[in-house]
N, C-alpha and C. Protein backbone atom coordinates (compact mmCIF):
# COMPACT_ATOMS: atom_id res chain seq x y z
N UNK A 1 173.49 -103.35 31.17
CA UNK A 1 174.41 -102.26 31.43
C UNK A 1 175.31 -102.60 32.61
N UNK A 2 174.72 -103.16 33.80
CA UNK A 2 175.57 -104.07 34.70
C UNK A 2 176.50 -105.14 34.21
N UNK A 3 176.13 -105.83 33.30
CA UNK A 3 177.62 -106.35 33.26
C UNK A 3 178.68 -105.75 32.25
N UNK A 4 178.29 -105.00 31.66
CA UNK A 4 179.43 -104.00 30.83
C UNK A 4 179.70 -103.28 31.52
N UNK A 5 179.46 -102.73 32.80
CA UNK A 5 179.99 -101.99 33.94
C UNK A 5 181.37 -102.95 34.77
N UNK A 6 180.69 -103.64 35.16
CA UNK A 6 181.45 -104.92 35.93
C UNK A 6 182.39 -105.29 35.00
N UNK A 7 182.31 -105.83 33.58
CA UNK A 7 183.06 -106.27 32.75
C UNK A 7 184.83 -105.37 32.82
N UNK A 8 184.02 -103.89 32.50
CA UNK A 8 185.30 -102.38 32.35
C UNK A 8 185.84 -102.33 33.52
N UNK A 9 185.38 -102.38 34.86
CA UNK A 9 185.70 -102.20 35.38
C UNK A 9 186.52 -103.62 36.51
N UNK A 10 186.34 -104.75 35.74
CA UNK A 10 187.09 -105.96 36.13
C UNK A 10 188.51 -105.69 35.16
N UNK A 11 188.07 -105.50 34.24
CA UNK A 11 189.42 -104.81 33.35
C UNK A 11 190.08 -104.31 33.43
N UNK A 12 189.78 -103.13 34.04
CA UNK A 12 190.86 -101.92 34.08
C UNK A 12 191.67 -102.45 35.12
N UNK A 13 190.90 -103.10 36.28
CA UNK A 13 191.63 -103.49 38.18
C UNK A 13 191.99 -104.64 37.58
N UNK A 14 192.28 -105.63 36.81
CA UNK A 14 193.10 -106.82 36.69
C UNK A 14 194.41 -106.20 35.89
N UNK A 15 193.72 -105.59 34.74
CA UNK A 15 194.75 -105.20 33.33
C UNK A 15 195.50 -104.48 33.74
N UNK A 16 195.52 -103.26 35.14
CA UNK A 16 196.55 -102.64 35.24
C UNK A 16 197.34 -103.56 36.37
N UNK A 17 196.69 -103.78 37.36
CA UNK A 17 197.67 -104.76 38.33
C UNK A 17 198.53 -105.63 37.42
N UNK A 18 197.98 -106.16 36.49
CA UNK A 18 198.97 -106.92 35.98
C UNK A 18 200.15 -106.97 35.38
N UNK A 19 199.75 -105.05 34.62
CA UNK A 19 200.81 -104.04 33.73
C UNK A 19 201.88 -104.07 34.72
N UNK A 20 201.44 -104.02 36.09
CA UNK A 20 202.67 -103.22 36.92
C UNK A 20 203.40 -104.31 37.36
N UNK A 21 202.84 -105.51 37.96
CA UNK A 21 203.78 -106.49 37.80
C UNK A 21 204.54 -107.22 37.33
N UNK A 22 204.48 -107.06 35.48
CA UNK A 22 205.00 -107.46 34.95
C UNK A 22 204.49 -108.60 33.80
N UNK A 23 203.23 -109.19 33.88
CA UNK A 23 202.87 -110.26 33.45
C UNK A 23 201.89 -109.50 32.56
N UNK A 24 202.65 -108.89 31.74
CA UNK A 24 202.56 -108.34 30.04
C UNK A 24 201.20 -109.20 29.05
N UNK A 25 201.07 -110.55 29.43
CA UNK A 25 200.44 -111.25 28.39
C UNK A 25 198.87 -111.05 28.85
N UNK A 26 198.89 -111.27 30.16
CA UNK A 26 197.51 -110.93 30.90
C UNK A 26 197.13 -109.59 30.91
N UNK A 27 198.06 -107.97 31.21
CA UNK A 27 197.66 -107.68 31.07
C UNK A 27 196.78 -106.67 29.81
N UNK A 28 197.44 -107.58 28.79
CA UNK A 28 196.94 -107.13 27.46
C UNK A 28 195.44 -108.06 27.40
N UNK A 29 195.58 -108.89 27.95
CA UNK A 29 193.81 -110.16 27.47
C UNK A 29 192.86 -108.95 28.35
N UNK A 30 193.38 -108.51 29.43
CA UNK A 30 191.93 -107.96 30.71
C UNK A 30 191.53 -106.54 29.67
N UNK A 31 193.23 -105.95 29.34
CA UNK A 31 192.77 -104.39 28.75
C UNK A 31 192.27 -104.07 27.83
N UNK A 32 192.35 -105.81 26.71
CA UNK A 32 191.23 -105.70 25.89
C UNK A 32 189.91 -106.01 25.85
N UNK A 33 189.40 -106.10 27.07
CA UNK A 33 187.93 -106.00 27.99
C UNK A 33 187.45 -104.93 27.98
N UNK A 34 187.81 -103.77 27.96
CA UNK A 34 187.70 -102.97 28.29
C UNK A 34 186.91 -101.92 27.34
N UNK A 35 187.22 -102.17 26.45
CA UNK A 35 186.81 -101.37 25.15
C UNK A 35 185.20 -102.39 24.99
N UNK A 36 185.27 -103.61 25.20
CA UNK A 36 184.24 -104.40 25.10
C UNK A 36 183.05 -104.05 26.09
N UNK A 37 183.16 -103.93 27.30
CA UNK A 37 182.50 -103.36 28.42
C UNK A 37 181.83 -101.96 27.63
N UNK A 38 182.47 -101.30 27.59
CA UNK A 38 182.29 -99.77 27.00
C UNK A 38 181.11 -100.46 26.23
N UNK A 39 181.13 -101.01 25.30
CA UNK A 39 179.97 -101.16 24.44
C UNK A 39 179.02 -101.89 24.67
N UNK A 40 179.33 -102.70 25.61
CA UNK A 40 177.90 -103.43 25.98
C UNK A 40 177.13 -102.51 26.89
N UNK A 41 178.12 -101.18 27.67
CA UNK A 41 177.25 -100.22 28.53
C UNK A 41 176.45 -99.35 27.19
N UNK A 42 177.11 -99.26 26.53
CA UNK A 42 176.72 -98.22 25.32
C UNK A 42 175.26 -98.79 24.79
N UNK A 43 175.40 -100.20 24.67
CA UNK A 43 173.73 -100.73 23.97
C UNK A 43 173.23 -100.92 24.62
N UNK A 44 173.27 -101.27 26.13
CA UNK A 44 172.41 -101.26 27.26
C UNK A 44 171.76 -99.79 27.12
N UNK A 45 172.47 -99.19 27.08
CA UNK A 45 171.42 -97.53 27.34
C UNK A 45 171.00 -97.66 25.71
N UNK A 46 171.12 -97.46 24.73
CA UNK A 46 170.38 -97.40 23.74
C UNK A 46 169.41 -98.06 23.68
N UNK A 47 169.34 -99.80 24.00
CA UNK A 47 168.24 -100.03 23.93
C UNK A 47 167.21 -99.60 25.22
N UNK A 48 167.49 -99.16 25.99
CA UNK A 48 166.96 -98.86 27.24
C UNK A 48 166.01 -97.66 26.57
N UNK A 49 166.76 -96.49 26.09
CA UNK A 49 166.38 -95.28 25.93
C UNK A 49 165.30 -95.34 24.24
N UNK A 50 165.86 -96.75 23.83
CA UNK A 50 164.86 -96.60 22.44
C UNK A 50 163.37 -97.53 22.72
N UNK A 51 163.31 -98.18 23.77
CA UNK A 51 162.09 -99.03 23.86
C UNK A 51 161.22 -98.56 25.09
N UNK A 52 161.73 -97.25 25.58
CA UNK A 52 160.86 -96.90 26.68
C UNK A 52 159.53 -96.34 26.16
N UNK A 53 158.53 -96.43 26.94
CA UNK A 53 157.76 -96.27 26.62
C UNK A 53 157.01 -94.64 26.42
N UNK A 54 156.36 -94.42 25.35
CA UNK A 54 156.75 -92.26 25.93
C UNK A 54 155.11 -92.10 26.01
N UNK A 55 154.58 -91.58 27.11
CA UNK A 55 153.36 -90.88 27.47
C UNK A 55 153.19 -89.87 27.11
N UNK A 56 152.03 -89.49 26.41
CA UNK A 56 151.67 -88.01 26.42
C UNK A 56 150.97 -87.81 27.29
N UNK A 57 150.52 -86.11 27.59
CA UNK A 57 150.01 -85.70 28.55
C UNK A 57 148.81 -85.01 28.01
N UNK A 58 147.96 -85.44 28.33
CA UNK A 58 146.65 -84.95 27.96
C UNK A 58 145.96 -84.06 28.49
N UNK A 59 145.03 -82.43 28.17
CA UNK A 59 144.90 -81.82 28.76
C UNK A 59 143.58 -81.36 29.01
């Protein structure tokens, strides 16, 4: 989930700096990171949340 964090968010801070300066080609490669990040955070928590382990409580 850390590096699909890091990934989106290296994306967004390259892909827009780059929008505004002008260098159009780069910042289309970073902003399509971005959508990629999103999903590697997305299966990080799924598998996180599907292999935990669940306790019952016994009484």
């Amino acid at each position: 989930m850390v590096v699909g964090a890091l990934l989106t968010l290296a994306g967004m801070i390259v892909g827009f700096d780059a929008l505004f300066y002008g260098t159009d080609e780069i910042a289309k490669y970073f902003l399509s990171l971005v959508p990629l990040g999103v999903l590697v955070v997305f299966t990080g928590l799924v598998t996180v949340v599907l292999t935990e382990q669940r306790h019952k409580k016994r009484q």
